[in-house]
Protein backbone atom coordinates (compact mmCIF):
# COMPACT_ATOMS: atom_id res chain seq x y z
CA UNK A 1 60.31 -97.09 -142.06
CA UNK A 2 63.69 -99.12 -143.12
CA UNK A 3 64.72 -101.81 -140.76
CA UNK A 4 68.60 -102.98 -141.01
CA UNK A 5 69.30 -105.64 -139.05
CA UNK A 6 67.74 -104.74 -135.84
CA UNK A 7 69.90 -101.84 -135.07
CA UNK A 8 69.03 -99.14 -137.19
CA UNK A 9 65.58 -97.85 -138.16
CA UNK A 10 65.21 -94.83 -140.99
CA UNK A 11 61.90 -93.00 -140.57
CA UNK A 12 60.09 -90.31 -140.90
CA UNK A 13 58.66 -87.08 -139.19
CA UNK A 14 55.28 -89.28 -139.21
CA UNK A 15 57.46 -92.22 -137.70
CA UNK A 16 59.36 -89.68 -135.02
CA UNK A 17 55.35 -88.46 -134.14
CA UNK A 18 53.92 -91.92 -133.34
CA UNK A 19 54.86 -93.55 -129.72
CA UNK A 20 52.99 -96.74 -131.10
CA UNK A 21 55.18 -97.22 -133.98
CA UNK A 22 58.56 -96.37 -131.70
CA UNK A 23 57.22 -98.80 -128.56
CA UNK A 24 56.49 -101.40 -131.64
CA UNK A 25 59.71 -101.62 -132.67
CA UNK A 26 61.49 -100.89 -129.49
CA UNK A 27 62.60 -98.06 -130.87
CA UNK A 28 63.89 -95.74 -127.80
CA UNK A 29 66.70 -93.95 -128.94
CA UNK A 30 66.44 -91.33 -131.79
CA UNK A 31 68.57 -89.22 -133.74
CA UNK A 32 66.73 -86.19 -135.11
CA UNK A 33 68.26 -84.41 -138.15
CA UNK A 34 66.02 -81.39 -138.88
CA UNK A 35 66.16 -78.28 -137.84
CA UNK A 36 62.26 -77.75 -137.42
CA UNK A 37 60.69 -80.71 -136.11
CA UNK A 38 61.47 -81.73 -132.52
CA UNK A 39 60.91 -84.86 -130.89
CA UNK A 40 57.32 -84.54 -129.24
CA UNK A 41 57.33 -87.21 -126.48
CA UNK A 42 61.46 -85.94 -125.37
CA UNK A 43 60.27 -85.74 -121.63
CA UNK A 44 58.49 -88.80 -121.01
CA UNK A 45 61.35 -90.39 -119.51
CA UNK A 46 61.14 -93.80 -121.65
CA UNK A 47 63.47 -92.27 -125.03
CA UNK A 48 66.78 -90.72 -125.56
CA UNK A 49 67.55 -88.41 -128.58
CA UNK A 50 69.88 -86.12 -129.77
CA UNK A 51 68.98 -83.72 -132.21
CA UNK A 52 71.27 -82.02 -135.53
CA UNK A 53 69.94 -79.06 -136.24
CA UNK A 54 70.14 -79.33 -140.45
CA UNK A 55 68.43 -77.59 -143.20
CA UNK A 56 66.35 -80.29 -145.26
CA UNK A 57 67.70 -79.21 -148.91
CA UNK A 58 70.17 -79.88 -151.74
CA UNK A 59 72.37 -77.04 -149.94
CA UNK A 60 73.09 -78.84 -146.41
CA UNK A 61 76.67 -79.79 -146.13
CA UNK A 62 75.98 -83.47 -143.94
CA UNK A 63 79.20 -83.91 -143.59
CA UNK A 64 79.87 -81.61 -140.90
CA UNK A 65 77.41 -83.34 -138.87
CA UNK A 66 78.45 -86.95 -139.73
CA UNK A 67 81.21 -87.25 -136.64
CA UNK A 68 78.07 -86.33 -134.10
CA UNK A 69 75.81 -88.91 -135.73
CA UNK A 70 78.38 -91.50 -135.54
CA UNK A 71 78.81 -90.70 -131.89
CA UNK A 72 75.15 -91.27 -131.06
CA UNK A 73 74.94 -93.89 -133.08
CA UNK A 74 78.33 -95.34 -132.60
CA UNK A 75 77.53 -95.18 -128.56
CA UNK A 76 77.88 -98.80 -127.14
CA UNK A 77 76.05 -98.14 -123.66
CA UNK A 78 73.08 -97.27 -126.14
CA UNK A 79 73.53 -100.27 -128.29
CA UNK A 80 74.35 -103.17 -125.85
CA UNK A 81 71.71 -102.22 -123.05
């Protein structure tokens, strides 16, 4: 996991998978980009994600997803809580 200055954290599908390692680092809201791993604790109430929907190879074109990241990402009730 990559921590940048407390607001962003870059993981992994092992990462996404362990509640102890998101309630650690008060980590609560995710952005998934894959297409076939979803987010297995997504009803418990305590996270919120959005998910892109991406192939993970040389051939995905991010860039037509970057505008939606942003968003989530960008989203200042979800930043300043």
């Amino acid at each position: 996991m990559v921590i940048g200055k407390n607001y962003l954290y870059l993981g992994n599908e092992c990462d996404a998978k362990s509640i102890n390692v998101l309630e650690k680092n008060e980590i609560f809201y995710i952005l998934n980009v894959t297409k076939n791993i979803p987010f297995y604790e997504s009803n418990s109430g305590k996270f919120v994600s959005k998910r892109i929907a991406v192939n993970d190879n040389g051939n995905q074109n991010l860039k037509d997803h970057f505008e939606d990241a942003f968003e989530f990402i960008g989203n200042e009730s979800l930043i300043f809580k």
